[in-house]
C-alpha atoms as a PDB file:
ATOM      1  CA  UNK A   1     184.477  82.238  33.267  1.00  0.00           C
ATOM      2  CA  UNK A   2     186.312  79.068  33.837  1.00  0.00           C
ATOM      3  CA  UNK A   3     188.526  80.735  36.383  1.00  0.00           C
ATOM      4  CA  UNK A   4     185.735  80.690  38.537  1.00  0.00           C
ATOM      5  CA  UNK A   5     184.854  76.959  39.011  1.00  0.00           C
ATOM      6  CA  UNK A   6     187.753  75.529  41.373  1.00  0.00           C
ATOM      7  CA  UNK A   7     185.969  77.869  43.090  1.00  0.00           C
ATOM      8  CA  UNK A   8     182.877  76.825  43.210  1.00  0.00           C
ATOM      9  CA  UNK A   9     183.773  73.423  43.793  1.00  0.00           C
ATOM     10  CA  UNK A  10     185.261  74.189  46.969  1.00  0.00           C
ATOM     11  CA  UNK A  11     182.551  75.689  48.214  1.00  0.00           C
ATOM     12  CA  UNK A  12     180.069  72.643  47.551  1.00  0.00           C
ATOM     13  CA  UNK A  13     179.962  70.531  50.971  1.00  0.00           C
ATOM     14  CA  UNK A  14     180.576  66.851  50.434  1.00  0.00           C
ATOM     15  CA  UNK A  15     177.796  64.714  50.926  1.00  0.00           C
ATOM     16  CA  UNK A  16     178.010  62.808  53.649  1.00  0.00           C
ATOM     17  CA  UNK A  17     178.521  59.086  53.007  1.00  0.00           C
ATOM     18  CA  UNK A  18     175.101  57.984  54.637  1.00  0.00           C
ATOM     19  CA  UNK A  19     173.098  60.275  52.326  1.00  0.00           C
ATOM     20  CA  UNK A  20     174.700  59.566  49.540  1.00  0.00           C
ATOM     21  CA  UNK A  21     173.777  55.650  49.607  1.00  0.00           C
ATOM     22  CA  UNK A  22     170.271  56.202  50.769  1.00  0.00           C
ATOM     23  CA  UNK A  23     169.994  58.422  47.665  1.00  0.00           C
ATOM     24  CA  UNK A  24     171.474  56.046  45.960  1.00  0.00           C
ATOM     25  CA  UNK A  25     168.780  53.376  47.218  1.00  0.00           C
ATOM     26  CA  UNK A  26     166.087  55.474  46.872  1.00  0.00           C
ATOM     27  CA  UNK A  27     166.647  56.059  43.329  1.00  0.00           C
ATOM     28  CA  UNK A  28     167.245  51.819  42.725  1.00  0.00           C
ATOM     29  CA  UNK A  29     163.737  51.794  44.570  1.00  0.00           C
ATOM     30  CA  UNK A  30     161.630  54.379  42.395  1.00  0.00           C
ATOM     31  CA  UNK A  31     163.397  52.601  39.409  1.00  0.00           C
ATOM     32  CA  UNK A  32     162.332  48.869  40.311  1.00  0.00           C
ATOM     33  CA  UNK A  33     158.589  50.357  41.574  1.00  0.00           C
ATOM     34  CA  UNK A  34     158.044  51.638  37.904  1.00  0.00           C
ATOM     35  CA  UNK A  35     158.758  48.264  36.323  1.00  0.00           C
ATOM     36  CA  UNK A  36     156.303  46.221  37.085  1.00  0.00           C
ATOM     37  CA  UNK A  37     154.938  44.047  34.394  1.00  0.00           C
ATOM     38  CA  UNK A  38     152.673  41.438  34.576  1.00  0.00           C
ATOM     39  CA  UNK A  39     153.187  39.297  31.484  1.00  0.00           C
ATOM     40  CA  UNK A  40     156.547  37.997  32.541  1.00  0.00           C
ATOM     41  CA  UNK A  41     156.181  36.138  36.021  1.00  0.00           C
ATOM     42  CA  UNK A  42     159.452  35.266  35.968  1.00  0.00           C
ATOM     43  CA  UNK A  43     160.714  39.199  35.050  1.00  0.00           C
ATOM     44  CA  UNK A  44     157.911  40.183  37.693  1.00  0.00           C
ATOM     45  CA  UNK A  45     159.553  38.047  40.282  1.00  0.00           C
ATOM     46  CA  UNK A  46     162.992  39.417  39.902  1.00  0.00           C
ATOM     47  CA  UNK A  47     161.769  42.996  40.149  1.00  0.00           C
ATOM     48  CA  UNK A  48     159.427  42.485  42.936  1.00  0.00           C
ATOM     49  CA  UNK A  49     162.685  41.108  44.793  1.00  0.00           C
ATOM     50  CA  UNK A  50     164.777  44.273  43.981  1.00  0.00           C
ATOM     51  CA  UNK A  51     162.132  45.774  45.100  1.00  0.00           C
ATOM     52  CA  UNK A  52     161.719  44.645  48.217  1.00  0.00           C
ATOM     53  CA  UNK A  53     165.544  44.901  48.697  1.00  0.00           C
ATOM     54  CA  UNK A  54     165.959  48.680  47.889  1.00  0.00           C
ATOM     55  CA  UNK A  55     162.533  50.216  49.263  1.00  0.00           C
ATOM     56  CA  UNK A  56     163.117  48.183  52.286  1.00  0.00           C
ATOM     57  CA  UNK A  57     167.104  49.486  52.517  1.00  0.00           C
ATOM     58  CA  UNK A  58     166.080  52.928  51.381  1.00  0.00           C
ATOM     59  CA  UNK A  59     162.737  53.546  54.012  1.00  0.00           C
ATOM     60  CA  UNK A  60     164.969  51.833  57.114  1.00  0.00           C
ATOM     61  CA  UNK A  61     167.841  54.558  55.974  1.00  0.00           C
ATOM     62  CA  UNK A  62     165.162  57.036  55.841  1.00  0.00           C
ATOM     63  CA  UNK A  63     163.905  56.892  59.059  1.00  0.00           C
ATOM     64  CA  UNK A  64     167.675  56.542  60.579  1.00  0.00           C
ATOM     65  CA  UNK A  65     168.893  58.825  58.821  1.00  0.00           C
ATOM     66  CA  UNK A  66     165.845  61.670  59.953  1.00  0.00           C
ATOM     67  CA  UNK A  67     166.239  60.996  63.177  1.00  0.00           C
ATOM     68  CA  UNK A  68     170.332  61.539  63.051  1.00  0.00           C
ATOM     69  CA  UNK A  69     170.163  64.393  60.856  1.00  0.00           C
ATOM     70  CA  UNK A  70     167.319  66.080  62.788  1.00  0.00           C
ATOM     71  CA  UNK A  71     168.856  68.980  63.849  1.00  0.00           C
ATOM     72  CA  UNK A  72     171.014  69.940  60.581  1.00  0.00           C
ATOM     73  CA  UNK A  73     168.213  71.324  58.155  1.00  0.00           C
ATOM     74  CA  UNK A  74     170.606  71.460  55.512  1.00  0.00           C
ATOM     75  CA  UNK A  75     170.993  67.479  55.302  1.00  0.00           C
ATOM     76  CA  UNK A  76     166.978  66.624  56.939  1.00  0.00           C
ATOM     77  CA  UNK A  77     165.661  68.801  53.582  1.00  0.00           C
ATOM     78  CA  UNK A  78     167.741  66.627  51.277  1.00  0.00           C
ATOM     79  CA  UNK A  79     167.108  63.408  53.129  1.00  0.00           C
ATOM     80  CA  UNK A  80     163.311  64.061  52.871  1.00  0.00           C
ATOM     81  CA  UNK A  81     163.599  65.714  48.848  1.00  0.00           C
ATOM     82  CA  UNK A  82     165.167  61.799  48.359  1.00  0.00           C
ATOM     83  CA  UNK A  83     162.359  59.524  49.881  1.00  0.00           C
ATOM     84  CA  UNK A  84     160.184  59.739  46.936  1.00  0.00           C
ATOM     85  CA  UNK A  85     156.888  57.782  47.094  1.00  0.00           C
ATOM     86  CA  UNK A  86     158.551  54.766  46.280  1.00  0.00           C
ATOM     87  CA  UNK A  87     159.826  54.734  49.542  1.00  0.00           C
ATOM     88  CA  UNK A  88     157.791  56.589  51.651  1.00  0.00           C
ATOM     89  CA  UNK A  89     154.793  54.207  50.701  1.00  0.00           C
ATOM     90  CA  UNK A  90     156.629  50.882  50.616  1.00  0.00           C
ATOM     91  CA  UNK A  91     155.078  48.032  52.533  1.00  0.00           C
ATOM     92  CA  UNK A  92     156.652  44.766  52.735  1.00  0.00           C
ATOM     93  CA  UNK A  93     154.889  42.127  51.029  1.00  0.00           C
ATOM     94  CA  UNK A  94     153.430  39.175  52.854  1.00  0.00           C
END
């Protein structure tokens, strides 16, 4: 059985660099967009500003990153499995 898994790890495709940091900002963005509490302004002000910093990273990579991986379905389907809600319905706040 373990003979097998240099293998397999050969045949996994790196990640390209790209889509591994918007996944990686993605993630920091659905993390910070479940936190929200209300009785610590001074918590709520730090997570609405990591907030605002990965949702707003993550939906500009998003959109980049669609547009250059358009025609490689392989990439486009993980690209899109990664923009959660958090990202996909972040608006900047005013």
């Amino acid at each position: 059985m373990f003979a097998c898994l240099p293998m397999l790890a050969g045949a996994q495709e790196k990640l390209p660099k790209d889509v591994a940091q918007f996944a990686e900002n993605a993630e920091m963005c659905e993390h910070f967009a479940g936190e929200w509490d209300d009785n610590d302004k001074a918590r709520q002000r730090e997570i609405t500003q990591a907030i605002e910093q990965s949702c707003g990273l993550a939906q500009r990579q998003w959109k980049r990153l669609s547009a250059k991986y358009a025609g490689q379905p392989k990439w486009r389907k993980m690209i899109d499995e990664q923009a959660n809600d958090a990202v996909r319905s972040y608006r900047k706040s005013s």
